[in-house]
PDB file of N, CA and C in Angstrom:
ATOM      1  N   UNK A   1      39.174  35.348  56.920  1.00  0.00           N
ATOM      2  CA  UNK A   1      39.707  35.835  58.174  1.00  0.00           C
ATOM      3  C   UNK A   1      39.632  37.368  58.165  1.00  0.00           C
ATOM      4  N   UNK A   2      39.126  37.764  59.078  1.00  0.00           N
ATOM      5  CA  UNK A   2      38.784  39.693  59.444  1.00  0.00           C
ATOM      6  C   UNK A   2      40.355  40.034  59.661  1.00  0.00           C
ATOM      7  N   UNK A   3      40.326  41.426  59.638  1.00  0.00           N
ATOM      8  CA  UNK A   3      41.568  41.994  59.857  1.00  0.00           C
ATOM      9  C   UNK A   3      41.958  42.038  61.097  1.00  0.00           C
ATOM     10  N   UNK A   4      41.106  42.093  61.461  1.00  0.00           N
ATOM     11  CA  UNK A   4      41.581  41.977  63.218  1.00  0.00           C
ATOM     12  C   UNK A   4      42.037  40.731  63.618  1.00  0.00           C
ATOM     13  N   UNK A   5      41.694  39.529  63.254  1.00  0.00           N
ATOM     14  CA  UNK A   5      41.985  37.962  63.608  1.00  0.00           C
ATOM     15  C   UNK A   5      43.366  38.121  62.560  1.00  0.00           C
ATOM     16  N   UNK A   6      43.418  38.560  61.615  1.00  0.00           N
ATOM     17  CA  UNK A   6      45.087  38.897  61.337  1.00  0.00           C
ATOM     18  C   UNK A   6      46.062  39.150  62.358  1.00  0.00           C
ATOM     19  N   UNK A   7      45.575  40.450  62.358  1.00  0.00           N
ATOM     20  CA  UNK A   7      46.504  41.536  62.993  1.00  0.00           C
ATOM     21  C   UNK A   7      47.243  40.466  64.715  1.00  0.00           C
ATOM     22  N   UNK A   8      45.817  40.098  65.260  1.00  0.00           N
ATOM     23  CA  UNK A   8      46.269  39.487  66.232  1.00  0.00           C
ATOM     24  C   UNK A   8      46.636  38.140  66.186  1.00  0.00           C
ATOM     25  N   UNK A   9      46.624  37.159  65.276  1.00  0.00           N
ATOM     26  CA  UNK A   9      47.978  36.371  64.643  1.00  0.00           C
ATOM     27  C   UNK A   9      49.006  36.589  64.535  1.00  0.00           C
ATOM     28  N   UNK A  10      49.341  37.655  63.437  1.00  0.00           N
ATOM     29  CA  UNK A  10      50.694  38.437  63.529  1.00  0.00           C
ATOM     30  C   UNK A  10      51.065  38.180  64.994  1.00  0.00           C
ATOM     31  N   UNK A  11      50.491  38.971  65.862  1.00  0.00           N
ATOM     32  CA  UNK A  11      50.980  39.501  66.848  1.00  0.00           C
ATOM     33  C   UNK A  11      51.159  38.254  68.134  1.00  0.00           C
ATOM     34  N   UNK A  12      50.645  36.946  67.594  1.00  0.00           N
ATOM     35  CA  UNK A  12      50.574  36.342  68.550  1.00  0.00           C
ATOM     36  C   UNK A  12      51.976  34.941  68.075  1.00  0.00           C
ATOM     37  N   UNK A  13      52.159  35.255  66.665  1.00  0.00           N
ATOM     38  CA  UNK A  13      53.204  34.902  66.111  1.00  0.00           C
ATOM     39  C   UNK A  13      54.540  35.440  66.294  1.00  0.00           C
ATOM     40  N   UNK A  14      54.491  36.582  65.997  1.00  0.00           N
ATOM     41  CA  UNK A  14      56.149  37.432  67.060  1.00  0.00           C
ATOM     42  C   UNK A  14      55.917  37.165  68.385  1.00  0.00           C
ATOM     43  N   UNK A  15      55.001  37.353  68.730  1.00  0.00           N
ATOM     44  CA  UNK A  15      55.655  36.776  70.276  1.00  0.00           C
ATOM     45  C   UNK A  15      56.858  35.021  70.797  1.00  0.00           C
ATOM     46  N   UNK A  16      55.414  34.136  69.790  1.00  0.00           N
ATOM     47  CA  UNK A  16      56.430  33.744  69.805  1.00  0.00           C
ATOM     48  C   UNK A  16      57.760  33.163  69.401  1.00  0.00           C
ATOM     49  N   UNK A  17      57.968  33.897  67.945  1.00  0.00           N
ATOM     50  CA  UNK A  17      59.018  34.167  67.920  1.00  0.00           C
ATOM     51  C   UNK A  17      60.273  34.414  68.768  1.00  0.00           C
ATOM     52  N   UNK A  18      59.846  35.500  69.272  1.00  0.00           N
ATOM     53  CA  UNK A  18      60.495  36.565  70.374  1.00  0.00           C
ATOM     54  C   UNK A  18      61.076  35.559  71.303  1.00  0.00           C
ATOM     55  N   UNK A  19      59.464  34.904  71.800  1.00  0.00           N
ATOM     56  CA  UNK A  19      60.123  33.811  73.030  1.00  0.00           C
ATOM     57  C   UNK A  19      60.937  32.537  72.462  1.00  0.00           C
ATOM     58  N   UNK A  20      60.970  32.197  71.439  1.00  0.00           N
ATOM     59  CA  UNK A  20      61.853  30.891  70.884  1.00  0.00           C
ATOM     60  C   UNK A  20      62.986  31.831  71.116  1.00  0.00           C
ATOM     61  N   UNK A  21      63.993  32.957  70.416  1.00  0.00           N
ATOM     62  CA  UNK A  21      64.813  33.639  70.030  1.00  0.00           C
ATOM     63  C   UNK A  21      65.368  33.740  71.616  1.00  0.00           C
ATOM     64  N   UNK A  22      64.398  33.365  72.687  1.00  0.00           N
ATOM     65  CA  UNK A  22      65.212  34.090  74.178  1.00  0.00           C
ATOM     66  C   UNK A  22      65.635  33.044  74.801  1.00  0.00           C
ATOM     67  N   UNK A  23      64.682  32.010  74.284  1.00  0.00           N
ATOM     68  CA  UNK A  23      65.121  30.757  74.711  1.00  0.00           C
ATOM     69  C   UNK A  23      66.238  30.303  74.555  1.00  0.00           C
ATOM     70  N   UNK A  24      66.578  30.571  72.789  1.00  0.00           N
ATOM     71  CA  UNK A  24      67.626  30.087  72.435  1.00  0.00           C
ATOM     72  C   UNK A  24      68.599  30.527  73.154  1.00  0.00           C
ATOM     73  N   UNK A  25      68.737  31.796  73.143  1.00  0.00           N
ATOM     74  CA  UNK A  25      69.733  32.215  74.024  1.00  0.00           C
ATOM     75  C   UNK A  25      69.989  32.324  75.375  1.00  0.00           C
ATOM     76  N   UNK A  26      69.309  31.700  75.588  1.00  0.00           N
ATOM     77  CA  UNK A  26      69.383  31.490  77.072  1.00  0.00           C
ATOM     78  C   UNK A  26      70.413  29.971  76.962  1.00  0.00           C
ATOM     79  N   UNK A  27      69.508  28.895  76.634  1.00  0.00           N
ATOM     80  CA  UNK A  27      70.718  28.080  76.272  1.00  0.00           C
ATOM     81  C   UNK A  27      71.963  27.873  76.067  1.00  0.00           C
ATOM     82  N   UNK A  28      72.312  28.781  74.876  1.00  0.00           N
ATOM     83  CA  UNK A  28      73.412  29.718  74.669  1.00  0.00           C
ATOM     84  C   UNK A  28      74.672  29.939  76.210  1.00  0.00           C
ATOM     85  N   UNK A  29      73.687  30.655  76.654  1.00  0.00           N
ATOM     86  CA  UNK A  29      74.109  31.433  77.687  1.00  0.00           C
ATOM     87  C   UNK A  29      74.438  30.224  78.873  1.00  0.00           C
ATOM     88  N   UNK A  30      73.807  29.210  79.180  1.00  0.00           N
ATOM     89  CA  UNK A  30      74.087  28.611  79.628  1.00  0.00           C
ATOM     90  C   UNK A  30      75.351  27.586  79.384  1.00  0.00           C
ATOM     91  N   UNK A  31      75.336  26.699  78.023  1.00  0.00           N
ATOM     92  CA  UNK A  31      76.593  26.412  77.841  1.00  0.00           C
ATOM     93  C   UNK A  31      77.865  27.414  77.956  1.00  0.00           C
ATOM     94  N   UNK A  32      77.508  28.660  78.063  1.00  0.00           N
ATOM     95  CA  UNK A  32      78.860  29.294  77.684  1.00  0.00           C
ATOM     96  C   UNK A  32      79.411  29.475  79.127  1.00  0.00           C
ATOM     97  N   UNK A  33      78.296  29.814  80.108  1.00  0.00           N
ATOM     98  CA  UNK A  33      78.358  29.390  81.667  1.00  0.00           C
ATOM     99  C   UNK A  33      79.355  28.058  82.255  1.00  0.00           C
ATOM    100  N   UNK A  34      78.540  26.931  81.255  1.00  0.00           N
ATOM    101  CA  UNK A  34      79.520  25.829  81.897  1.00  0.00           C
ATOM    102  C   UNK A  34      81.079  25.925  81.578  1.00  0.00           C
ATOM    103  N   UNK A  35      81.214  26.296  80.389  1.00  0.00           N
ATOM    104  CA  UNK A  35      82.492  26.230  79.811  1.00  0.00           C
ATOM    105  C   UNK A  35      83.315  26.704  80.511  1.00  0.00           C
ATOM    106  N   UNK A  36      82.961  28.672  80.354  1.00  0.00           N
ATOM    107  CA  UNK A  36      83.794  29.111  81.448  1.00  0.00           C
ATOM    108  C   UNK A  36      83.934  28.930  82.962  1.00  0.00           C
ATOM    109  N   UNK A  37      82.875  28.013  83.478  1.00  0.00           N
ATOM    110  CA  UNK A  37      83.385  27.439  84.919  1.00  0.00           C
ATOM    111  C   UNK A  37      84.046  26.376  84.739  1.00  0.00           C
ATOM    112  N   UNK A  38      84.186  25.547  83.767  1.00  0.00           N
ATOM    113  CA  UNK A  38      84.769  24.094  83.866  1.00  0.00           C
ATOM    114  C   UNK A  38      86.497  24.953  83.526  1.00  0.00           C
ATOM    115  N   UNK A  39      86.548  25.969  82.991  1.00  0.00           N
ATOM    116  CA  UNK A  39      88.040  26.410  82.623  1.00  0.00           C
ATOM    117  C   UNK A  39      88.510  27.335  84.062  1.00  0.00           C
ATOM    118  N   UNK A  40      87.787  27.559  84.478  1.00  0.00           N
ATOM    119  CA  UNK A  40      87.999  28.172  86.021  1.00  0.00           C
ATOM    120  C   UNK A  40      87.966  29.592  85.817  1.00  0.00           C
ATOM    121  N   UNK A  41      86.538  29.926  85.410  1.00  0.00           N
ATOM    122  CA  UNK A  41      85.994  31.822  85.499  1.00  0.00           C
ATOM    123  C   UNK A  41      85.261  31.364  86.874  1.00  0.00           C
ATOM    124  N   UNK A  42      84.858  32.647  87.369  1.00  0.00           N
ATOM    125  CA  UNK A  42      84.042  32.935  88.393  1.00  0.00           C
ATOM    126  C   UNK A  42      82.811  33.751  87.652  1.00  0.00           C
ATOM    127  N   UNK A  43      81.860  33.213  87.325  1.00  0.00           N
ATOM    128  CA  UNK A  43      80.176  33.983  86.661  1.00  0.00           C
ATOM    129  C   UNK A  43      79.694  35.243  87.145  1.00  0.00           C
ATOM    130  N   UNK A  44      79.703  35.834  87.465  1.00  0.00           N
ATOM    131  CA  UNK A  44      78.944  37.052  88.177  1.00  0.00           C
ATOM    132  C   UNK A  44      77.713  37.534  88.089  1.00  0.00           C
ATOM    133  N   UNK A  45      77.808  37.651  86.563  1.00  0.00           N
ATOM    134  CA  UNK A  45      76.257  37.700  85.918  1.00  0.00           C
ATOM    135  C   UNK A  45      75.814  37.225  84.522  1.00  0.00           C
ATOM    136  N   UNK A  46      74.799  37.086  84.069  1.00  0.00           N
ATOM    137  CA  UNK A  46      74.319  37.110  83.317  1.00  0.00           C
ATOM    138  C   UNK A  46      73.015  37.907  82.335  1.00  0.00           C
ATOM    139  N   UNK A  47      73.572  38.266  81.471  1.00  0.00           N
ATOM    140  CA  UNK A  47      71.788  39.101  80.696  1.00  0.00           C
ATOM    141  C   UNK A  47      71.364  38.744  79.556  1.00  0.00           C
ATOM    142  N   UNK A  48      70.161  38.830  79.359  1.00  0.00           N
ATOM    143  CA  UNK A  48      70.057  38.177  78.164  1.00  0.00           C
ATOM    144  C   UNK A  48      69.381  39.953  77.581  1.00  0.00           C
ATOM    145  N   UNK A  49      69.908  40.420  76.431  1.00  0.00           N
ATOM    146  CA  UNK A  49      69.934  41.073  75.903  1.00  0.00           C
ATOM    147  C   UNK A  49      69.458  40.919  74.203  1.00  0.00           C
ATOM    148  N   UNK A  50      67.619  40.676  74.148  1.00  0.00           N
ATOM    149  CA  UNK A  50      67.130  40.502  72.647  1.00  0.00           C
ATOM    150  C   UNK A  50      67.574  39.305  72.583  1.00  0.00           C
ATOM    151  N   UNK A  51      68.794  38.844  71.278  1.00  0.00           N
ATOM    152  CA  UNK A  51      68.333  37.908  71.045  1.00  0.00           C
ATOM    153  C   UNK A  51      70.354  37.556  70.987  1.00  0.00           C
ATOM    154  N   UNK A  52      71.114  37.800  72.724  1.00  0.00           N
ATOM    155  CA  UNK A  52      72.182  37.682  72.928  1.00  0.00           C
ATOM    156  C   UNK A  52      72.591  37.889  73.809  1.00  0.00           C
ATOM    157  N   UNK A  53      73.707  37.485  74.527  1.00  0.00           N
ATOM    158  CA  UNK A  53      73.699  37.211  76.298  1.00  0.00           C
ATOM    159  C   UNK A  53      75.022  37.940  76.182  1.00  0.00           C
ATOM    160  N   UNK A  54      75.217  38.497  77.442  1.00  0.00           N
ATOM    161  CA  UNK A  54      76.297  39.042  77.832  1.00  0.00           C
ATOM    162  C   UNK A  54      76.545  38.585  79.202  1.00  0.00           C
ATOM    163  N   UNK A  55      77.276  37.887  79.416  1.00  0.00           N
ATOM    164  CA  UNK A  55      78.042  37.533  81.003  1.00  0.00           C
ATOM    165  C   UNK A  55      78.968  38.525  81.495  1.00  0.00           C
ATOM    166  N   UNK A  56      78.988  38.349  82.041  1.00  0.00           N
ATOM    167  CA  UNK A  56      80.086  38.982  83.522  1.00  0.00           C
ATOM    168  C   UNK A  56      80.850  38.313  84.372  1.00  0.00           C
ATOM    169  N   UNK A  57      82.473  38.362  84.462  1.00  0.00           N
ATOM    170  CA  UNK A  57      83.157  37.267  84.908  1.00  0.00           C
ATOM    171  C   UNK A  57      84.076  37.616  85.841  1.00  0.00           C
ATOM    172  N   UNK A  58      84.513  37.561  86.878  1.00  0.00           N
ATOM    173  CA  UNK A  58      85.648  37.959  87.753  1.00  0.00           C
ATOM    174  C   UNK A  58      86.625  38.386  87.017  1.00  0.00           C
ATOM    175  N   UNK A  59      87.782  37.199  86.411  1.00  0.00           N
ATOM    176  CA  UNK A  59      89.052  37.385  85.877  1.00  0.00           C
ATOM    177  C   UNK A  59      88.782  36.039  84.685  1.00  0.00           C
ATOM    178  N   UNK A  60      89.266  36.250  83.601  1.00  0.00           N
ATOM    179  CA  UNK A  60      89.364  35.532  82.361  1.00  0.00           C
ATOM    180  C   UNK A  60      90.042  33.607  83.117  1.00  0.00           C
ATOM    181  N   UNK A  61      90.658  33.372  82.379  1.00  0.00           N
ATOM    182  CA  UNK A  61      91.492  31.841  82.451  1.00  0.00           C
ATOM    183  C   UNK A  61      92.202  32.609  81.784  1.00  0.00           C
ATOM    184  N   UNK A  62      93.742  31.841  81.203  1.00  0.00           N
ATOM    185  CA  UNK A  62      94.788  31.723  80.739  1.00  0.00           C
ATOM    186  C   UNK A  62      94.168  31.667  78.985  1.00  0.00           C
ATOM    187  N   UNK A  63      92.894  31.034  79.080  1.00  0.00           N
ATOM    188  CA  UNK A  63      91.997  30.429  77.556  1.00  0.00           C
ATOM    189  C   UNK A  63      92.353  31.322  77.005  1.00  0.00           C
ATOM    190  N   UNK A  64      91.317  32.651  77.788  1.00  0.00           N
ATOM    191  CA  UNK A  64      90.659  33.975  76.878  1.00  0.00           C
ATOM    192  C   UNK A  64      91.858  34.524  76.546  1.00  0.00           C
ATOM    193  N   UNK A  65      91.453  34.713  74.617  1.00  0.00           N
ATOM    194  CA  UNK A  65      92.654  35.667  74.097  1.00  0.00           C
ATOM    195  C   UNK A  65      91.867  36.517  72.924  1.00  0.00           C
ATOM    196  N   UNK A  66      92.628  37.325  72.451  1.00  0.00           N
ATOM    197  CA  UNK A  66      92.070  38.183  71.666  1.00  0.00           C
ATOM    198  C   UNK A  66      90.617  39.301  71.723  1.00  0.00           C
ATOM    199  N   UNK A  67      90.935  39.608  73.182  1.00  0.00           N
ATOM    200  CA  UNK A  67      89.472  40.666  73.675  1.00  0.00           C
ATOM    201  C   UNK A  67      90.158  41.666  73.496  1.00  0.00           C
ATOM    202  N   UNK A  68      89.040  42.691  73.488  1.00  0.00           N
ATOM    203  CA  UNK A  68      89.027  44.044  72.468  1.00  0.00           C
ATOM    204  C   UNK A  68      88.603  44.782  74.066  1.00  0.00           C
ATOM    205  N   UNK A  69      89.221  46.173  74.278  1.00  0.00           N
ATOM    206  CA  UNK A  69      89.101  46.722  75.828  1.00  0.00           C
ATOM    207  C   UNK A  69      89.110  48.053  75.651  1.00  0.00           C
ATOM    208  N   UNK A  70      88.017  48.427  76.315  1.00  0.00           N
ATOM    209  CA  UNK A  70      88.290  49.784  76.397  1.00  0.00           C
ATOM    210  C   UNK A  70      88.644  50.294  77.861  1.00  0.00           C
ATOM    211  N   UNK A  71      89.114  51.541  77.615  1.00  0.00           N
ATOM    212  CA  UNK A  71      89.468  52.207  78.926  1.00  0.00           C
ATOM    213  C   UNK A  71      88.927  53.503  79.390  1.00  0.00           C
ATOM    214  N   UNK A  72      88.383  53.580  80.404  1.00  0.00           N
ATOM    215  CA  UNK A  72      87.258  54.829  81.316  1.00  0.00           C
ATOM    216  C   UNK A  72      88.784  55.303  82.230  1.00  0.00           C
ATOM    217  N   UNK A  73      88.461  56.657  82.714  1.00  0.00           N
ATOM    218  CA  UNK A  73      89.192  57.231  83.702  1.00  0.00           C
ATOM    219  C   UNK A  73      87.739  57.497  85.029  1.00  0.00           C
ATOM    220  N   UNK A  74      87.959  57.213  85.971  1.00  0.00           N
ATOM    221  CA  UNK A  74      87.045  57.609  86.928  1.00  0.00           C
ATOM    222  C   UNK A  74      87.549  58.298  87.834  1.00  0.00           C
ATOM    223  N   UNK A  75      88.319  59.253  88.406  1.00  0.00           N
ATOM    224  CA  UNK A  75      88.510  60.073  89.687  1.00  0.00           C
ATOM    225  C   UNK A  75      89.773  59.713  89.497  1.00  0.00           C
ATOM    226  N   UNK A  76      90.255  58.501  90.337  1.00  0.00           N
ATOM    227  CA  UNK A  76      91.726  58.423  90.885  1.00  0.00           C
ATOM    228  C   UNK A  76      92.222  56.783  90.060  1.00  0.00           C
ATOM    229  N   UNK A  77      91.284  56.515  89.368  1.00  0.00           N
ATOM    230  CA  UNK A  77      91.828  55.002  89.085  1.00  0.00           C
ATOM    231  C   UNK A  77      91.299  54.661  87.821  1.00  0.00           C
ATOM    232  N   UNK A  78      91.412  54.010  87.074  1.00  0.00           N
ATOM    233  CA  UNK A  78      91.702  53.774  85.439  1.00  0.00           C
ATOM    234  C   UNK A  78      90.850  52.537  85.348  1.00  0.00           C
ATOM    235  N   UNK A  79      89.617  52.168  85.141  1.00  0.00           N
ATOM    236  CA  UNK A  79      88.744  51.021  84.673  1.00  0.00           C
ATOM    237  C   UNK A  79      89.290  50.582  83.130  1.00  0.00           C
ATOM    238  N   UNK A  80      90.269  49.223  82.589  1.00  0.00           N
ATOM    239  CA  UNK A  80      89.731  48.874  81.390  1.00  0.00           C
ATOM    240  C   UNK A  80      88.795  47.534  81.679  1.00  0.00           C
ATOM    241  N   UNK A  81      87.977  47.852  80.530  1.00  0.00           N
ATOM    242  CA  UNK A  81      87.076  46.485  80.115  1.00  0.00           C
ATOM    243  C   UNK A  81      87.202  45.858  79.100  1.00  0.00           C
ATOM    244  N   UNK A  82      87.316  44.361  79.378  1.00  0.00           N
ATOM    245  CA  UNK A  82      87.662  43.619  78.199  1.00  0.00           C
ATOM    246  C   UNK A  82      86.503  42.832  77.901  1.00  0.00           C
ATOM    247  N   UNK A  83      86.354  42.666  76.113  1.00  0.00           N
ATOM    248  CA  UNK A  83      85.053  41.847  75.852  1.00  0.00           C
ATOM    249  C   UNK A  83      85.676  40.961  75.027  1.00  0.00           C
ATOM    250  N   UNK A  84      84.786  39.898  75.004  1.00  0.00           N
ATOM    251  CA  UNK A  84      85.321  38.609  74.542  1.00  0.00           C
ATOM    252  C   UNK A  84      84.147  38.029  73.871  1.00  0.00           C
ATOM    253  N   UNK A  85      84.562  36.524  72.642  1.00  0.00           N
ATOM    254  CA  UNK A  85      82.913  36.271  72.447  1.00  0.00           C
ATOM    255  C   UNK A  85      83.650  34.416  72.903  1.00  0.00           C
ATOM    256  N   UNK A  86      82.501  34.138  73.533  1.00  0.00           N
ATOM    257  CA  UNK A  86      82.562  32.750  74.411  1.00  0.00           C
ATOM    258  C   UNK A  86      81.453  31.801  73.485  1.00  0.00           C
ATOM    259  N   UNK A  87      81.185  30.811  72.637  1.00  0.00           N
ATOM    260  CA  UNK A  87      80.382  30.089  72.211  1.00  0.00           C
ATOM    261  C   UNK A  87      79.195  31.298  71.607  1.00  0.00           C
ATOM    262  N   UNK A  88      79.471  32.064  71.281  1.00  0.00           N
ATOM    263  CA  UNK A  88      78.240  33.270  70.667  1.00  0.00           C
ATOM    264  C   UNK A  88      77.659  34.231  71.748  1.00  0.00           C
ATOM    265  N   UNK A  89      78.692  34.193  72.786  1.00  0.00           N
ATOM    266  CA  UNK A  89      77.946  34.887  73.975  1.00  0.00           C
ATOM    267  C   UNK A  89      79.060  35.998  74.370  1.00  0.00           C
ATOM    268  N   UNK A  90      78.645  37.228  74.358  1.00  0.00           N
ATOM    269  CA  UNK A  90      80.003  38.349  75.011  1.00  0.00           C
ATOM    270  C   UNK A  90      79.896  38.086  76.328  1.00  0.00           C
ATOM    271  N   UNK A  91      81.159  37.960  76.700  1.00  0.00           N
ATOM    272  CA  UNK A  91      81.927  37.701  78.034  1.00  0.00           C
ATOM    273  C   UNK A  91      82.523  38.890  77.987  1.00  0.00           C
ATOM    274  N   UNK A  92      82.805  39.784  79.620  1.00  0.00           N
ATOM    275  CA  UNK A  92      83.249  41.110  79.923  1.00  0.00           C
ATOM    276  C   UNK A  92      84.070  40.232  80.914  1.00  0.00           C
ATOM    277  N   UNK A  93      84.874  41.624  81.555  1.00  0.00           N
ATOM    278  CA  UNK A  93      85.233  41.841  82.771  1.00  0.00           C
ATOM    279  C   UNK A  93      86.016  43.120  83.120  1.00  0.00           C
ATOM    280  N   UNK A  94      86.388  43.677  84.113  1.00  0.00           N
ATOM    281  CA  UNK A  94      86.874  44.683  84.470  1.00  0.00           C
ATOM    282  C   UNK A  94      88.126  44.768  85.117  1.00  0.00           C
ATOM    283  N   UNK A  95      89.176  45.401  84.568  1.00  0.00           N
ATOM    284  CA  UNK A  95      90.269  45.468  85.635  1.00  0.00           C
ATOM    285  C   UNK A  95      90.678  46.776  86.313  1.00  0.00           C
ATOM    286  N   UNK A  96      90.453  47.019  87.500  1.00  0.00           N
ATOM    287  CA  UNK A  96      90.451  48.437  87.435  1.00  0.00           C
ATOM    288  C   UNK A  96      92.118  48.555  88.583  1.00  0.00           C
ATOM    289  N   UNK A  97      92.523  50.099  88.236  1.00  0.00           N
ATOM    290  CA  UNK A  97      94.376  50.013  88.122  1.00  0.00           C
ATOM    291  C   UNK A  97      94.459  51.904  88.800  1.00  0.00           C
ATOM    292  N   UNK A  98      95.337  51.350  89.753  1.00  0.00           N
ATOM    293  CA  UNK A  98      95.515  53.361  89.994  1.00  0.00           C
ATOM    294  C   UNK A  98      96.905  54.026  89.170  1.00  0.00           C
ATOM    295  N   UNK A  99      96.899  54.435  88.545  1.00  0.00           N
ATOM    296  CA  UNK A  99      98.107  54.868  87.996  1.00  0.00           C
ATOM    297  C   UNK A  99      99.377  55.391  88.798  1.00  0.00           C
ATOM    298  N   UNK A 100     100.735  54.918  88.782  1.00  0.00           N
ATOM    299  CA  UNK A 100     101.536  55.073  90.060  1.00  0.00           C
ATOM    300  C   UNK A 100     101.539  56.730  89.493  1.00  0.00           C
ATOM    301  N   UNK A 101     101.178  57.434  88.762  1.00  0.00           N
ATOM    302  CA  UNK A 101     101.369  59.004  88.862  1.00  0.00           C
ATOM    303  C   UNK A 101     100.029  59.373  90.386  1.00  0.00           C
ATOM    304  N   UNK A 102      99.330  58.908  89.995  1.00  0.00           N
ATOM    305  CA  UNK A 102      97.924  58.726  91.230  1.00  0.00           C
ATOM    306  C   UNK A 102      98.256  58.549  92.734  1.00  0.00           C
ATOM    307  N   UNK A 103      98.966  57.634  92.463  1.00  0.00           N
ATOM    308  CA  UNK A 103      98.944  56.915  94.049  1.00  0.00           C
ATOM    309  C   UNK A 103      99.913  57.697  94.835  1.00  0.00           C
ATOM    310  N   UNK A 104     100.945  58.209  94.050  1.00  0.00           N
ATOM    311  CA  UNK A 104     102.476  59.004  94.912  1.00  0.00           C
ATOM    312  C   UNK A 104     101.408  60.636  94.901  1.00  0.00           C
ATOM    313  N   UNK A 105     100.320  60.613  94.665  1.00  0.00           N
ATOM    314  CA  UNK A 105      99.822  62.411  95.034  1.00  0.00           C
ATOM    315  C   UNK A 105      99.055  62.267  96.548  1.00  0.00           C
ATOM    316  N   UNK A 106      99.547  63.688  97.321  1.00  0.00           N
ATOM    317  CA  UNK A 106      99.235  63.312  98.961  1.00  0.00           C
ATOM    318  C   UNK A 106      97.741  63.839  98.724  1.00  0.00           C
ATOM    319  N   UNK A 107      97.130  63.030  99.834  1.00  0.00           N
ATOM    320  CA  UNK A 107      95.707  62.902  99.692  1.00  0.00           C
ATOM    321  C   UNK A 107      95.348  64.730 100.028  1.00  0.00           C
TER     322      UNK A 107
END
């Protein structure tokens, strides 16, 4: 075999790799979809990110516990985000909050 009929083996071998690895997670991504609708999330989005999905959800269930959140300041109102891991898949969402020091300042 020439180096070139290598090289483009290799290369025709990570691919699909690559594509089994997206598949999988796509799957993934899908059970973790049903779950959190059968527990009563609202989906928003989904990404598949390499070789791992990240959803996007309205508001958690009562389920979700133990998410890790960070907090942004934007102008007049306070974004935290909470991440979660759902069947191997990060689940987010956003709660965003005006601080009553915020809201009592005249426009």
């Amino acid at each position: 075999m020439s180096m070139l009929e290598q090289i483009r083996l290799s290369l025709r071998l990570r691919r699909e790799a690559q594509t089994e690895r997206v598949f999988r997670t796509i799957k993934q991504a899908l059970g973790a979809v049903f779950y959190l609708r059968d527990n009563g999330c609202t989906v928003e989005a989904v990404e598949i990110r390499g070789d791992h999905a990240v959803i996007t959800i309205d508001h958690p269930g009562a389920f979700m516990k133990g998410a890790v959140h960070v907090r942004r300041i934007h102008g007049d109102h306070r974004e935290t985000v909470h991440v979660a891991r759902v069947l191997d898949c990060q689940v987010q969402w956003s709660v965003i909050d005006q601080p009553e020091l915020l809201r009592r300042m005249p426009a």
